[in-house]
Protein backbone atom coordinates (compact mmCIF):
# COMPACT_ATOMS: atom_id res chain seq x y z
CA UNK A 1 10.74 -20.22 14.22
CA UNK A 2 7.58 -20.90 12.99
CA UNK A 3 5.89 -20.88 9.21
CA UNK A 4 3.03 -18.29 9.24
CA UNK A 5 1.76 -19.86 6.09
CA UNK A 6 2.33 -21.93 3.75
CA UNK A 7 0.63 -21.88 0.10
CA UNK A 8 0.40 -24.78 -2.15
CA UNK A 9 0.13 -23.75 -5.63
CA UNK A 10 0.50 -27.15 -7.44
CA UNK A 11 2.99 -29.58 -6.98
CA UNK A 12 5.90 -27.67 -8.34
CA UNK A 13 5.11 -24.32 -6.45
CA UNK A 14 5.07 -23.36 -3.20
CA UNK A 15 4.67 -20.15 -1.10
CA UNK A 16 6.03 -19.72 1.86
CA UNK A 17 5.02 -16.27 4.52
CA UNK A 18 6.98 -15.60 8.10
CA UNK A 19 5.91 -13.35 10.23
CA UNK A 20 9.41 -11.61 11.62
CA UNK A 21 8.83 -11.78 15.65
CA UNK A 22 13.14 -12.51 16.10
CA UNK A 23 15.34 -9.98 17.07
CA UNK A 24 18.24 -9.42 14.57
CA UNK A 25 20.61 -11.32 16.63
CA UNK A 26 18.25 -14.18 16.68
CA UNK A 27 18.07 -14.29 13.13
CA UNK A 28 21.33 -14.75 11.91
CA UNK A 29 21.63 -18.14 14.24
CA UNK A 30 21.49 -21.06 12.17
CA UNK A 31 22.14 -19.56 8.62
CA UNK A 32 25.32 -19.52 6.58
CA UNK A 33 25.52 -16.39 4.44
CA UNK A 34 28.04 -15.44 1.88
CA UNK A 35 30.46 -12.54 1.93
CA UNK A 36 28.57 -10.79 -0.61
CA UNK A 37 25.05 -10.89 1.61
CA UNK A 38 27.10 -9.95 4.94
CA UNK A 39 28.19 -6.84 3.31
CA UNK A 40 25.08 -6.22 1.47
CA UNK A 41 23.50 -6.23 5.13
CA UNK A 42 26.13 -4.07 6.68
CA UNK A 43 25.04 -1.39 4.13
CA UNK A 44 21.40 -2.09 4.76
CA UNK A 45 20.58 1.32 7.12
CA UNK A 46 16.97 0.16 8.20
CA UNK A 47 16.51 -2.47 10.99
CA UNK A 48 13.46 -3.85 9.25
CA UNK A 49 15.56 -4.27 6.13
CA UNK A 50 17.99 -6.31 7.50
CA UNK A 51 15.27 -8.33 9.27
CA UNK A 52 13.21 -9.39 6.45
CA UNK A 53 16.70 -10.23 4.76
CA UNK A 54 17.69 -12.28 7.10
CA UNK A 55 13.70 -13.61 7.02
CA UNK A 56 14.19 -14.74 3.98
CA UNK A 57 17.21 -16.63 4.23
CA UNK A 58 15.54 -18.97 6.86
CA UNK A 59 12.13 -19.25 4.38
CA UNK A 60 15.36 -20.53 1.94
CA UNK A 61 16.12 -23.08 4.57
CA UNK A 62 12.56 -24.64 5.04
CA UNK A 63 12.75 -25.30 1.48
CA UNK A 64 16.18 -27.02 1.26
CA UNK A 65 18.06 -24.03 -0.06
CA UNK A 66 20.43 -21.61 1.56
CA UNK A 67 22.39 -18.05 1.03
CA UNK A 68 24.63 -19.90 -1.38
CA UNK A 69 21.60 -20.87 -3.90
CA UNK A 70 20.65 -17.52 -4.36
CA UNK A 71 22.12 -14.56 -6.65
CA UNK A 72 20.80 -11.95 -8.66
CA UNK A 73 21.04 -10.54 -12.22
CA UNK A 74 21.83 -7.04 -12.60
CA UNK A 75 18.38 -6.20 -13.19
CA UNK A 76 18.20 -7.30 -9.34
CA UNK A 77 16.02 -10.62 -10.52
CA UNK A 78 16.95 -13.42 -8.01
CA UNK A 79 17.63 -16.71 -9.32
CA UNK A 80 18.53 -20.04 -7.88
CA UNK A 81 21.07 -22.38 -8.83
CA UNK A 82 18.71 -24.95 -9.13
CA UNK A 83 17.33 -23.90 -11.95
CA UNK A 84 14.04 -23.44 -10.37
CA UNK A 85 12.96 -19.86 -10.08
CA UNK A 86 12.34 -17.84 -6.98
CA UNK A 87 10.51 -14.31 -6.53
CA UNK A 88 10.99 -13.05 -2.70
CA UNK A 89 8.85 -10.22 -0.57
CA UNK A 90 9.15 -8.48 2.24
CA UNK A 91 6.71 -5.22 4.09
CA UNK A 92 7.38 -4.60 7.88
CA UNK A 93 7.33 -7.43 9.88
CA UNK A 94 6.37 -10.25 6.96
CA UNK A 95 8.91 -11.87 4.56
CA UNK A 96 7.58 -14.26 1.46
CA UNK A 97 9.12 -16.26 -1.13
CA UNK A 98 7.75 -18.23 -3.81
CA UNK A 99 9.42 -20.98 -5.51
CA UNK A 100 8.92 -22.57 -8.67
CA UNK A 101 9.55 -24.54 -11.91
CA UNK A 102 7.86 -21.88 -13.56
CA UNK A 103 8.19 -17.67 -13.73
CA UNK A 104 6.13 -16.38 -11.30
CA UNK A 105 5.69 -13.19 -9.38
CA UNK A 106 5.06 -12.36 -5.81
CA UNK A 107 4.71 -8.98 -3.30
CA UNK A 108 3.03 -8.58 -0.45
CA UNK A 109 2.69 -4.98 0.65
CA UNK A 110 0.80 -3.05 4.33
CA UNK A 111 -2.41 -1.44 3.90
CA UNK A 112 -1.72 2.08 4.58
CA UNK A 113 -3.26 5.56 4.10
CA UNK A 114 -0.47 6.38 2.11
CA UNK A 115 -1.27 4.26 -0.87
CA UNK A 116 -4.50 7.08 -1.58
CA UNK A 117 -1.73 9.94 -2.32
CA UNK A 118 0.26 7.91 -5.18
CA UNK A 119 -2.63 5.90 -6.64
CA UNK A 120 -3.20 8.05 -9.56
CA UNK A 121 0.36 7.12 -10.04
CA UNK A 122 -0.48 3.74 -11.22
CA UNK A 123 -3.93 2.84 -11.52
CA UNK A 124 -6.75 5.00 -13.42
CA UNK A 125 -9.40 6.50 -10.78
CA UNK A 126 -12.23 4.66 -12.22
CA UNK A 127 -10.74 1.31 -10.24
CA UNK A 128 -11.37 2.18 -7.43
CA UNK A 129 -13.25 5.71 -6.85
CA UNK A 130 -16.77 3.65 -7.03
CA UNK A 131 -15.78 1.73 -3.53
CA UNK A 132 -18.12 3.06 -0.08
CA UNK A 133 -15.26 4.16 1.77
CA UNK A 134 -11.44 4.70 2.54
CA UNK A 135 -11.05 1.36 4.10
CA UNK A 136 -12.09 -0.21 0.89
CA UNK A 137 -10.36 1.65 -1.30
CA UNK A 138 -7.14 1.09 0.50
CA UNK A 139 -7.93 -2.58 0.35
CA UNK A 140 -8.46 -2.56 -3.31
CA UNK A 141 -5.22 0.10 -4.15
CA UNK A 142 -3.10 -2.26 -1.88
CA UNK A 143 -4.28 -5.42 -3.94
CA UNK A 144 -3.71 -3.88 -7.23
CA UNK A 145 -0.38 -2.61 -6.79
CA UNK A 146 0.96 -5.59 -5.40
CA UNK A 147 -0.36 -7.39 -8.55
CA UNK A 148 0.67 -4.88 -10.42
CA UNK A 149 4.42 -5.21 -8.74
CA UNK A 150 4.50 -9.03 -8.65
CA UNK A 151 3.86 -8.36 -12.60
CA UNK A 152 6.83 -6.46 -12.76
CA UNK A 153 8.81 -8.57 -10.92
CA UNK A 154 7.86 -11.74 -12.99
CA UNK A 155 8.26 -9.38 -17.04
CA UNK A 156 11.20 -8.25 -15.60
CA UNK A 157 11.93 -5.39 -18.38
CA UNK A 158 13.16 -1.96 -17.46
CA UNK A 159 11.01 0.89 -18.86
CA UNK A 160 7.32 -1.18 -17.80
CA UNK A 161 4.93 1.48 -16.55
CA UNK A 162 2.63 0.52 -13.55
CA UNK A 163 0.05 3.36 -14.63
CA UNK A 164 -0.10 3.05 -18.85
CA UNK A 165 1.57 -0.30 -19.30
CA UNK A 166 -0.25 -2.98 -17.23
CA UNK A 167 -3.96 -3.52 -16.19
CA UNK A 168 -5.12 -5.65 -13.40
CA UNK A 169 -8.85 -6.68 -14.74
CA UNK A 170 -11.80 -5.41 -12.48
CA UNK A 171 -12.63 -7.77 -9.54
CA UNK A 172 -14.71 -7.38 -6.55
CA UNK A 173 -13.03 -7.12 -3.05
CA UNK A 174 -12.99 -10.80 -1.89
CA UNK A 175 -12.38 -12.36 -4.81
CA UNK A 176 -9.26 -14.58 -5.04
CA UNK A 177 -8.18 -13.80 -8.81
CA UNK A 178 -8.12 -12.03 -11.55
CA UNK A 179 -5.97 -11.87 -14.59
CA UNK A 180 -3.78 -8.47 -15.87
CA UNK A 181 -2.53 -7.50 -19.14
CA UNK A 182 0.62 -6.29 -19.97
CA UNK A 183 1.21 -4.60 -23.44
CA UNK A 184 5.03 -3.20 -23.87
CA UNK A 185 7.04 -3.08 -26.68
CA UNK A 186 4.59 -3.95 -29.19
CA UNK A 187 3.73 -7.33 -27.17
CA UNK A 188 0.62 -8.37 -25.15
CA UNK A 189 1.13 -10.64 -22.08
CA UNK A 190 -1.45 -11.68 -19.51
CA UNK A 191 -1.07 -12.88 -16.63
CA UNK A 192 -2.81 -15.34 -13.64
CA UNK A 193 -3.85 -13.16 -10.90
CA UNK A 194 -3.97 -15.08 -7.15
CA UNK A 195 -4.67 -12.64 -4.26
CA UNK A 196 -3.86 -13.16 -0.44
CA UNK A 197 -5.06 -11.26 2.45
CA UNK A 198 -3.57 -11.22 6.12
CA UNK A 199 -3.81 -9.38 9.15
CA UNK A 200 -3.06 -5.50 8.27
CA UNK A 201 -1.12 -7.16 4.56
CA UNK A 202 -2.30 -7.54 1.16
CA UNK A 203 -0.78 -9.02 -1.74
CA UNK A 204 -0.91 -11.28 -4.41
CA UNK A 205 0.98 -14.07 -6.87
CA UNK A 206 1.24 -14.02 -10.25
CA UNK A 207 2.41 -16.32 -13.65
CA UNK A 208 1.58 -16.26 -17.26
CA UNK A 209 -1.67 -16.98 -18.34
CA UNK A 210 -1.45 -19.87 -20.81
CA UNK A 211 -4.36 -20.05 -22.22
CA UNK A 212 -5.65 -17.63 -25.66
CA UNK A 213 -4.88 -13.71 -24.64
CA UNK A 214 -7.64 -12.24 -26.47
């Protein structure tokens, strides 16, 4: 089972993106899971669920790591016993995982039609009302929301609002970063935005911006 991609980030971070072409059966051969992830996937309800699980379990592999390594905080954050620090995504028939020595977020999301009913949900009009047509604005909405998820993921804080909380700075379709601000709880953040584009899928990977905010 092949790698679809594989992303270098420096030499403590690595991305890692499968495109799901198994059946279910074929993926659970040559992975160990726990009790805790067999039942998890027994309540599981959706087929693709259960695949990009199962995905991801196998990216855990390629990098030296299995079922065992992984748990999550009540918050649903996955960790590693490692100490290193994972951030895992899966849309449809991709699964990704990210793996680092530092915090990081990553999502990867489909571009769909959908996305133009909820995007006043979390990102004001003016980002994206100026693009020539629906394909671009789909494009763009897709891009944003996965930084603006991958955020999330990395903050980590109940109560963050996509919409009011966290910007993802202007860029032009194309471009392969940006940075985003976070301000919650009296506290300003920013962030490293990397973007990655694939077939149909958008997303991108994010970690904390170290150099001065302002």
């Amino acid at each position: 089972m092949p790698i679809y991609k594989t992303i270098t980030i420096d030499e403590h971070s690595r991305l890692l993106l499968w495109n799901i072409e198994e059946s279910l059966e074929e993926l659970y051969n040559g992975i160990n899971l726990s009790q805790a992830s067999l039942d998890r996937l027994d309540n599981m309800k959706s087929l693709v669920h259960k695949k990009g699980y199962l995905a991801v379990r196998h990216l855990l592999r390629k990098e030296g790591l299995s079922d065992m390594d992984l748990y999550y905080e009540d918050s649903g954050k996955p960790l590693l016993n490692n100490g290193k620090c994972i951030t895992i995504s899966h849309s449809h028939n991709f699964a990704a995982i990210l793996v680092s020595n530092v915090c990081m977020g990553l999502d990867i999301e489909k571009q769909q039609d959908k996305i133009l009913q909820i995007a006043n949900k979390f990102t004001p009009i003016h980002e994206y009302r100026t693009l020539a047509n629906d394909d671009a604005i789909i494009r763009k909405l897709t891009l944003v929301w996965a930084a603006k998820e991958a955020i999330y993921k990395c903050y980590s804080t109940k109560g963050v609002s996509f919409l009011n909380d966290i910007d993802v700075h202007d860029f032009d379709l194309g471009s392969p970063n940006t940075r985003a601000t976070l301000q919650f709880n009296g506290q300003k953040h920013v962030y490293e935005v990397h973007f990655i584009e694939f077939e149909e899928f958008a997303g991108s990977y994010v970690f904390p911006f170290l150099g001065n905010p302002s």
